[in-house]
PDB file of N, CA and C in Angstrom:
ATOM      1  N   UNK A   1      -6.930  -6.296  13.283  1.00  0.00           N
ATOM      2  CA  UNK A   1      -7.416  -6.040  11.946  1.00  0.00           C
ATOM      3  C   UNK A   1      -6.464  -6.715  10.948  1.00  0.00           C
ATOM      4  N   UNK A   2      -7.089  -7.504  10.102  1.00  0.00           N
ATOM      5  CA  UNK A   2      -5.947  -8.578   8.897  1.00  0.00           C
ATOM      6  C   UNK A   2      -5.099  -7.072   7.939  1.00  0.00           C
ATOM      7  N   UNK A   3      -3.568  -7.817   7.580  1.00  0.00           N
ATOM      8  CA  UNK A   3      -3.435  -6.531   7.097  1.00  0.00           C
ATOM      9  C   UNK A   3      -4.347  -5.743   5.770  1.00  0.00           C
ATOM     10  N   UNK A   4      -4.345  -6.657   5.185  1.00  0.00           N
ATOM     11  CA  UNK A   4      -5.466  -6.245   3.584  1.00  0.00           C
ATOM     12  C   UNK A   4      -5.938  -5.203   3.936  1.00  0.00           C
ATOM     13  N   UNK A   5      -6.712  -5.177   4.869  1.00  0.00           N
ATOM     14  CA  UNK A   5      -8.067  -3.838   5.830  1.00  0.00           C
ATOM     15  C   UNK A   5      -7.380  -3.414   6.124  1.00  0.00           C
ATOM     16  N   UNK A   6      -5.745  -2.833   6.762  1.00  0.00           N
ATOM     17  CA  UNK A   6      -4.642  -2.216   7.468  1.00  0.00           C
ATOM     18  C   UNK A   6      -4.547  -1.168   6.297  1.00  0.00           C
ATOM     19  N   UNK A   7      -4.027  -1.924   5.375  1.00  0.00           N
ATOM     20  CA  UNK A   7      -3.228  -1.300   3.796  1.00  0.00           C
ATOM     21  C   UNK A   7      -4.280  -0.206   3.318  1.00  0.00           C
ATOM     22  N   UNK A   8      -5.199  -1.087   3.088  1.00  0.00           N
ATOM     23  CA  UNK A   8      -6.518  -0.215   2.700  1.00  0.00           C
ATOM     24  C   UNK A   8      -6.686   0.912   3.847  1.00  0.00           C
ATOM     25  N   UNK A   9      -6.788   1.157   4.143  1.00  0.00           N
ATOM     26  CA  UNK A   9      -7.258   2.144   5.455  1.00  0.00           C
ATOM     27  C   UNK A   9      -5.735   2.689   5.299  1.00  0.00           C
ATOM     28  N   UNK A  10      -4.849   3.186   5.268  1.00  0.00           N
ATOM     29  CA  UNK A  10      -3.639   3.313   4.852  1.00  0.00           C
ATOM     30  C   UNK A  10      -3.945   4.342   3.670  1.00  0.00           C
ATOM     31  N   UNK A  11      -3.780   3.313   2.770  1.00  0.00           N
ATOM     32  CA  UNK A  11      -4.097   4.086   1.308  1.00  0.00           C
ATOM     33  C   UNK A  11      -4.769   5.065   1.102  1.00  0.00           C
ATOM     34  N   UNK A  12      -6.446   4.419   1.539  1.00  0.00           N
ATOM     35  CA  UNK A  12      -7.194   5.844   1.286  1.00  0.00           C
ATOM     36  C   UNK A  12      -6.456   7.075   2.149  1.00  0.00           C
ATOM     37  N   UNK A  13      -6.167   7.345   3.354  1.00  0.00           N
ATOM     38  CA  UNK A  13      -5.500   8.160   3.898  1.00  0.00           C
ATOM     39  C   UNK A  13      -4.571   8.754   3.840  1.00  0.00           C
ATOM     40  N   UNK A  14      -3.503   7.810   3.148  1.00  0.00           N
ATOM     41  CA  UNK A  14      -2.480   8.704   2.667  1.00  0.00           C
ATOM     42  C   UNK A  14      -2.692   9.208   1.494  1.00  0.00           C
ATOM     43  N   UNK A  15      -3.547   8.720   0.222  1.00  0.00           N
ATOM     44  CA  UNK A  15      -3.491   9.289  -0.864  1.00  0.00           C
ATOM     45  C   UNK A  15      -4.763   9.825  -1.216  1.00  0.00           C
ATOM     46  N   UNK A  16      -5.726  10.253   0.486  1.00  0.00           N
ATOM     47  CA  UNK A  16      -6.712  11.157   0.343  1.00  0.00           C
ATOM     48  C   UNK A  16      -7.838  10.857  -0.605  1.00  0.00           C
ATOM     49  N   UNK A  17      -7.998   9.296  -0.564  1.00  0.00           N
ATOM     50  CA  UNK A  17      -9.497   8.857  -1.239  1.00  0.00           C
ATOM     51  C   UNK A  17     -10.604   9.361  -0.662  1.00  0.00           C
ATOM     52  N   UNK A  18     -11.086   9.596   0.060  1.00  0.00           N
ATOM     53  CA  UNK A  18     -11.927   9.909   0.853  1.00  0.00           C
ATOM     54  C   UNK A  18     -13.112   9.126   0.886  1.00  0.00           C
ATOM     55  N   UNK A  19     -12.578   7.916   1.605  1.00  0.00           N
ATOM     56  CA  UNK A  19     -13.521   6.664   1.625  1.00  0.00           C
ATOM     57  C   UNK A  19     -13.131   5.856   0.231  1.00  0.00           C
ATOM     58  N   UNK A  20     -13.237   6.215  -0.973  1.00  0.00           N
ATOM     59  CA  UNK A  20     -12.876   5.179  -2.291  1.00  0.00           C
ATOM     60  C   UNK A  20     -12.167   3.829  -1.594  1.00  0.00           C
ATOM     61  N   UNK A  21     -11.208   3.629  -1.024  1.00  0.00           N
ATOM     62  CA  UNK A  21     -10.656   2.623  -0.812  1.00  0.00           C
ATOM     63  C   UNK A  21     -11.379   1.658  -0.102  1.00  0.00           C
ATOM     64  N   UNK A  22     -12.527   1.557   0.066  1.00  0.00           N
ATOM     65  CA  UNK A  22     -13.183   0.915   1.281  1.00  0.00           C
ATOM     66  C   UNK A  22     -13.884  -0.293   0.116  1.00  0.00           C
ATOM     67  N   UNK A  23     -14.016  -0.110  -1.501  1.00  0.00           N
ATOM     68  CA  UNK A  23     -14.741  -0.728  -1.857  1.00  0.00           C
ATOM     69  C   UNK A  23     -13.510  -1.889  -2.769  1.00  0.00           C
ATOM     70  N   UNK A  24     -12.158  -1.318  -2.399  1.00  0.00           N
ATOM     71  CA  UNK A  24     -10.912  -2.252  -2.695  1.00  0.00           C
ATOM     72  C   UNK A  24     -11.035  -3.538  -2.397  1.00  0.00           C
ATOM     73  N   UNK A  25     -10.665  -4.602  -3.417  1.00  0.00           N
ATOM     74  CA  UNK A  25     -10.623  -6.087  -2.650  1.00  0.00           C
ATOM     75  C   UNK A  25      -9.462  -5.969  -3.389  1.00  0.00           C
ATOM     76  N   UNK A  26      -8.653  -7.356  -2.959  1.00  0.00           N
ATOM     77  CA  UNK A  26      -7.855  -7.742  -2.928  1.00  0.00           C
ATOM     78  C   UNK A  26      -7.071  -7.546  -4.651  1.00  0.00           C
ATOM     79  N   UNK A  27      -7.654  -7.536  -5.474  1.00  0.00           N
ATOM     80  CA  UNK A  27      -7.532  -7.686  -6.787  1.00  0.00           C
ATOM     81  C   UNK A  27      -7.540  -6.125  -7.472  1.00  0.00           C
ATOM     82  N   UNK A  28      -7.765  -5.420  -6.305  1.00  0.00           N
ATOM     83  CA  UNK A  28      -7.800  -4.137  -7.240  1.00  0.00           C
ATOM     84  C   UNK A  28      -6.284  -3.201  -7.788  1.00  0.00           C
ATOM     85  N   UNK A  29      -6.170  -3.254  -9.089  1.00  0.00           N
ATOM     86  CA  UNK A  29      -5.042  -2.341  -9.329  1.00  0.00           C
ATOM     87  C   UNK A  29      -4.782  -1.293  -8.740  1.00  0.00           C
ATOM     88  N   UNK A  30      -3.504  -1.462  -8.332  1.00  0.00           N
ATOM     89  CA  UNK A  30      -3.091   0.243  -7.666  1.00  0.00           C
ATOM     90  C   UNK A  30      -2.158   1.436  -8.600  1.00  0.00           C
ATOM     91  N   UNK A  31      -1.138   0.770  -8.881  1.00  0.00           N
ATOM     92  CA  UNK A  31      -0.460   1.748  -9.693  1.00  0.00           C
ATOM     93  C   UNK A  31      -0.801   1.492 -11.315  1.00  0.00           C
ATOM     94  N   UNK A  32      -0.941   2.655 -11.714  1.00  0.00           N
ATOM     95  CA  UNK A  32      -1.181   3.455 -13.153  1.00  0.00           C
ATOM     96  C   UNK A  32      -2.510   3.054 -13.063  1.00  0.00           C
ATOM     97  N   UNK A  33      -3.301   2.522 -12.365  1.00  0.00           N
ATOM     98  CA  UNK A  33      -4.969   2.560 -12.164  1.00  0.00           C
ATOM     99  C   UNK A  33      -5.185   3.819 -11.324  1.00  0.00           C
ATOM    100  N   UNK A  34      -4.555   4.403 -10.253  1.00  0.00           N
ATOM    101  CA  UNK A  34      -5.396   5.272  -9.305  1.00  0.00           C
ATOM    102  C   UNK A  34      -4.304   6.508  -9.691  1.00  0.00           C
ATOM    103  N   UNK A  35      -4.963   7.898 -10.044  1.00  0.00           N
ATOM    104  CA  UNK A  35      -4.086   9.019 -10.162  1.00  0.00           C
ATOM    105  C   UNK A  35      -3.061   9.380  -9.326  1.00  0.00           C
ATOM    106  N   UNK A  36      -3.456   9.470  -8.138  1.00  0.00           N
ATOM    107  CA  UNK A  36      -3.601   9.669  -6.899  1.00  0.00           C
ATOM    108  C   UNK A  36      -1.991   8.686  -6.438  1.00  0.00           C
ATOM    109  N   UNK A  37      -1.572   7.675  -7.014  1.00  0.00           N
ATOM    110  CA  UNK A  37      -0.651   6.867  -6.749  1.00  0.00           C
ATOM    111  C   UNK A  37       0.291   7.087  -7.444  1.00  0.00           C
ATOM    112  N   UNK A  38       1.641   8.518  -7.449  1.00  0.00           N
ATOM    113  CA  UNK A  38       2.174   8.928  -8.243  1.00  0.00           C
ATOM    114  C   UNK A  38       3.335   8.526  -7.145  1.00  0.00           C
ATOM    115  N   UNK A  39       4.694   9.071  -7.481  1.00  0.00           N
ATOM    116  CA  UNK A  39       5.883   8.870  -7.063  1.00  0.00           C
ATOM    117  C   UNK A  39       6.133   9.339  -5.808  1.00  0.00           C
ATOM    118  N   UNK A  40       5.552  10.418  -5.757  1.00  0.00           N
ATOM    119  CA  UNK A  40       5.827  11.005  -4.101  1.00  0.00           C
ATOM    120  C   UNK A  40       4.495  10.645  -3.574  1.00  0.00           C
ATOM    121  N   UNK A  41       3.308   9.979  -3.695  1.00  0.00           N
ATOM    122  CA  UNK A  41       2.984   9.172  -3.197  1.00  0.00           C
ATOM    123  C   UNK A  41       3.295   7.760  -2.720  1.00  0.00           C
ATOM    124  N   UNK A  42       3.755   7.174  -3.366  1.00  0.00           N
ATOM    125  CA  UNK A  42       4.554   5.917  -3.127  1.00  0.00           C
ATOM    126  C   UNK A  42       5.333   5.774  -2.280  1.00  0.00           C
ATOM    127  N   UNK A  43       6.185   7.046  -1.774  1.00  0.00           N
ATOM    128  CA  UNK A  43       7.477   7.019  -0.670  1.00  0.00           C
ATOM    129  C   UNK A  43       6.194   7.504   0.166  1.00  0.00           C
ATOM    130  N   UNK A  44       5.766   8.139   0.162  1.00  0.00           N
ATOM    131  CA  UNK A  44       4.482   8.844   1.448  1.00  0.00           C
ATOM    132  C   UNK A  44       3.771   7.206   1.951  1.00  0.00           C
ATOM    133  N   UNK A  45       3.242   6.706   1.010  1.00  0.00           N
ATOM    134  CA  UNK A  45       2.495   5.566   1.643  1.00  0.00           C
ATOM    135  C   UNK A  45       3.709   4.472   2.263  1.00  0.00           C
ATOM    136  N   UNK A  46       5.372   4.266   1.374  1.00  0.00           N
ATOM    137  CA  UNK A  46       5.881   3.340   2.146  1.00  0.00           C
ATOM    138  C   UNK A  46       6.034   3.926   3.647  1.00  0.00           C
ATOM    139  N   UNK A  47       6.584   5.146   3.746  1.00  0.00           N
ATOM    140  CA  UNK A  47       6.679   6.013   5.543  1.00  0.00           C
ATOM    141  C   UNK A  47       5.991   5.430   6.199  1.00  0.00           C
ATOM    142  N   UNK A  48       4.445   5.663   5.760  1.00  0.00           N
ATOM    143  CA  UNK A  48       3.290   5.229   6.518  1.00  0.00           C
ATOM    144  C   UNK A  48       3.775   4.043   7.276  1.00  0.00           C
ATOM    145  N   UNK A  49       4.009   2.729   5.988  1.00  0.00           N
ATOM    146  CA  UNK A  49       3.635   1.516   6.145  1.00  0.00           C
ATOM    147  C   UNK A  49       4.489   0.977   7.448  1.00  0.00           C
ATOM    148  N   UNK A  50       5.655   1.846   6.846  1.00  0.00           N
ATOM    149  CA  UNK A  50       7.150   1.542   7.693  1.00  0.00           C
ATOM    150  C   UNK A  50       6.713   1.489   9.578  1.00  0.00           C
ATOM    151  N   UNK A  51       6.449   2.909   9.585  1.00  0.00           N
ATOM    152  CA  UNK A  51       5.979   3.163  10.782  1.00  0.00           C
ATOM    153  C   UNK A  51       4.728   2.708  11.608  1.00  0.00           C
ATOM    154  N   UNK A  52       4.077   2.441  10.551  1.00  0.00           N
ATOM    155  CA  UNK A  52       2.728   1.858  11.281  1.00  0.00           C
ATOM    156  C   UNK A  52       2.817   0.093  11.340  1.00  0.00           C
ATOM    157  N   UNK A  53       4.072  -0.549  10.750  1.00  0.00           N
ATOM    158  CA  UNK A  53       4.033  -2.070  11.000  1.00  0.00           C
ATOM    159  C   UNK A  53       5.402  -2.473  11.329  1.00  0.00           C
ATOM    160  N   UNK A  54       6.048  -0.935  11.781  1.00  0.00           N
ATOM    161  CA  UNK A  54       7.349  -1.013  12.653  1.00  0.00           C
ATOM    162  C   UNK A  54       8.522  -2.078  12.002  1.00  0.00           C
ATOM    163  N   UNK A  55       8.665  -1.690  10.443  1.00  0.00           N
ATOM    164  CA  UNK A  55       9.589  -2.399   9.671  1.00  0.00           C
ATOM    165  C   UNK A  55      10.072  -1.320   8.962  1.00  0.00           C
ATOM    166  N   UNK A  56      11.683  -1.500   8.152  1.00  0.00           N
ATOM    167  CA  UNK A  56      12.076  -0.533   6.831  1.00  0.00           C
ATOM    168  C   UNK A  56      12.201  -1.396   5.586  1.00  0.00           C
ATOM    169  N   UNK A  57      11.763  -0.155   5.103  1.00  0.00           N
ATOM    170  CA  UNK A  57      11.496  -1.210   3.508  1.00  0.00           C
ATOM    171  C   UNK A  57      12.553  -0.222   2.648  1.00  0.00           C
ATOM    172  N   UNK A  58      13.791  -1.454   2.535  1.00  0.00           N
ATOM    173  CA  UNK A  58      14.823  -1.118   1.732  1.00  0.00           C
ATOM    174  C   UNK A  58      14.295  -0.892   0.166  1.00  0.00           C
ATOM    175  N   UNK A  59      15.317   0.228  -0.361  1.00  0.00           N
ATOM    176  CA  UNK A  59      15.175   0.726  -1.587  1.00  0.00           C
ATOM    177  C   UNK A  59      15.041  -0.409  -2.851  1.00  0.00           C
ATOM    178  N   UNK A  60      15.914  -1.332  -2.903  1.00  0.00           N
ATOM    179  CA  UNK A  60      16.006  -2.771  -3.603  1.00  0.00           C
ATOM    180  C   UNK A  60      14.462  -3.229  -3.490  1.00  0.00           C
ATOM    181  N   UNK A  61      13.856  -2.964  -2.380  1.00  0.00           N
ATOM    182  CA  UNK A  61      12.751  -4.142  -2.028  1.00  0.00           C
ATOM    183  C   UNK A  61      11.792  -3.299  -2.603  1.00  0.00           C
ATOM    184  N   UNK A  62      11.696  -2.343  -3.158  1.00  0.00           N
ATOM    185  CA  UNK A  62      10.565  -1.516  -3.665  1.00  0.00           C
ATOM    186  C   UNK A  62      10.575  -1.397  -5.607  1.00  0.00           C
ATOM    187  N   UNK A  63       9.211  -2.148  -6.016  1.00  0.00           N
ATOM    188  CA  UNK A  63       9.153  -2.335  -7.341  1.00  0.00           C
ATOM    189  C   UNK A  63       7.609  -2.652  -7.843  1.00  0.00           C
ATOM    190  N   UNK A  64       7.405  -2.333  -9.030  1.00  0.00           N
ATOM    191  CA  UNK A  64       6.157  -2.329  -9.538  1.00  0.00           C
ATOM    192  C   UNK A  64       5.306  -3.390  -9.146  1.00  0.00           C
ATOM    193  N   UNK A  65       5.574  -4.442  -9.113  1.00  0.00           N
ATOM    194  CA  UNK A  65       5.116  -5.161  -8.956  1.00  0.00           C
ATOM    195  C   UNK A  65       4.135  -5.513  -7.149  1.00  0.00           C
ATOM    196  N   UNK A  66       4.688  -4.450  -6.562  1.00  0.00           N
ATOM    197  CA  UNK A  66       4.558  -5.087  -4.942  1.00  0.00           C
ATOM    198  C   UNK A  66       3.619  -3.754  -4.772  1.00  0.00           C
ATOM    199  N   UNK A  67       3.466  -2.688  -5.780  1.00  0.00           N
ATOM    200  CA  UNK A  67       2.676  -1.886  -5.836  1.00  0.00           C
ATOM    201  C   UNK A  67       1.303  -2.317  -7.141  1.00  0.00           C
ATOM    202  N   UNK A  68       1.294  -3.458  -7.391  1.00  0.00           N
ATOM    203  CA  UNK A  68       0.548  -3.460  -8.894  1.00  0.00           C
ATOM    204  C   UNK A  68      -1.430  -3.668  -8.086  1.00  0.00           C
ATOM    205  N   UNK A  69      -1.110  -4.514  -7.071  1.00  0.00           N
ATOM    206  CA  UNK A  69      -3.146  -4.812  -6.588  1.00  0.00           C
ATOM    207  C   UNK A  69      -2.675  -4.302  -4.976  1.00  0.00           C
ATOM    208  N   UNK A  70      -3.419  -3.955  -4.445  1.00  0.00           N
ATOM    209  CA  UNK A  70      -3.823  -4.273  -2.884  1.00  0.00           C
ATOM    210  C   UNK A  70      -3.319  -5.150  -2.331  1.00  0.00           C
ATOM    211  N   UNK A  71      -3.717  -6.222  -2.936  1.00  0.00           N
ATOM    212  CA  UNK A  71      -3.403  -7.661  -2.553  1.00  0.00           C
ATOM    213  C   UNK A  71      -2.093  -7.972  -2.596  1.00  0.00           C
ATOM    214  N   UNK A  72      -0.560  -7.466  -3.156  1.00  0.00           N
ATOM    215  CA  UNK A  72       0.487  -7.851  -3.693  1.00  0.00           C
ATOM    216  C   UNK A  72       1.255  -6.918  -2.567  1.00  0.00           C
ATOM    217  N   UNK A  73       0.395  -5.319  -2.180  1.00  0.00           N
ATOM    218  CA  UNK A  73       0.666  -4.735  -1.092  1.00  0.00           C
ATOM    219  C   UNK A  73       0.907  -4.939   0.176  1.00  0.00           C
ATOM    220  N   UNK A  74      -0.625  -5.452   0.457  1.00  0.00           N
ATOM    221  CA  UNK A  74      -0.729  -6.374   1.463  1.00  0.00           C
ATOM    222  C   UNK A  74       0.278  -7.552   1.841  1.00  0.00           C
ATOM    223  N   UNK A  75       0.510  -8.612   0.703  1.00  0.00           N
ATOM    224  CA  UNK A  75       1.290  -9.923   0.577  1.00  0.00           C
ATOM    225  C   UNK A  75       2.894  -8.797   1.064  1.00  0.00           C
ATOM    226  N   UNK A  76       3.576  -8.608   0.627  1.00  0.00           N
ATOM    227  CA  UNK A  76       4.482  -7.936   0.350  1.00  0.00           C
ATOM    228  C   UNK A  76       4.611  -7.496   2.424  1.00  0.00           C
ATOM    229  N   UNK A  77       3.701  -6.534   2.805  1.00  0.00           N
ATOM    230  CA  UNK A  77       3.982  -6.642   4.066  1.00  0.00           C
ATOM    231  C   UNK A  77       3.900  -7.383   4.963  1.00  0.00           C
ATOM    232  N   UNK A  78       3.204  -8.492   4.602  1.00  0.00           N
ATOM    233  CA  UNK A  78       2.575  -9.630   5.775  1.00  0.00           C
ATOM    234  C   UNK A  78       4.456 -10.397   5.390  1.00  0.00           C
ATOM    235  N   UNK A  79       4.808 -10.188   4.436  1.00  0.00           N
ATOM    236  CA  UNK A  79       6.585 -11.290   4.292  1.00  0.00           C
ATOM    237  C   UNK A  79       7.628 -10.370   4.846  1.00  0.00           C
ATOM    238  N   UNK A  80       7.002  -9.128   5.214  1.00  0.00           N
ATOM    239  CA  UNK A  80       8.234  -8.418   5.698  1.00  0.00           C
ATOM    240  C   UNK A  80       8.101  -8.685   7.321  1.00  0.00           C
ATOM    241  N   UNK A  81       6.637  -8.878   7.534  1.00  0.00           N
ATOM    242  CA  UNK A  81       6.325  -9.015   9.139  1.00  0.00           C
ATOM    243  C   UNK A  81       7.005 -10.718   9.973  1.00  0.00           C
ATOM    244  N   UNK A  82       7.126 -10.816   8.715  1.00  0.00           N
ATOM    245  CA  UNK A  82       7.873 -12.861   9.244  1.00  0.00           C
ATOM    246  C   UNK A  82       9.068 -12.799   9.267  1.00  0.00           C
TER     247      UNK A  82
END
């Protein structure tokens, strides 16, 4: 599964969309667009990410920007996977 569809499937689950995330493309805003994407969400979804693509995502490496679309989410783990 490409990660984009990984992240997504991710998201809705950790931050309990219940399906919403399925209609995400690549371009969709995540933070200060979705309620649901608050601060202790953010460490909840990096855990996830950590564990489910068997990388740690240092404190430095975490910033608005790598949370701003799906797509920047996505990008962001596919450079940690290289």
């Amino acid at each position: 599964m490409p990660t984009l569809e990984r992240i997504r499937t991710l998201l809705d689950k950790a931050l309990g969309l219940g399906g919403r995330a399925e209609r995400f493309d690549a371009n969709t805003p995540l933070l200060g667009n979705l309620p649901e994407l608050d601060s202790m969400a953010v460490v909840t979804l990096i855990t996830t990410i950590e564990e489910q693509f068997g990388f740690i995502v240092d404190d430095d490496e975490i910033n608005a920007e790598t949370f701003a679309t799906l797509g920047t989410l996505a990008a962001f783990v596919e450079m940690k996977l290289v």
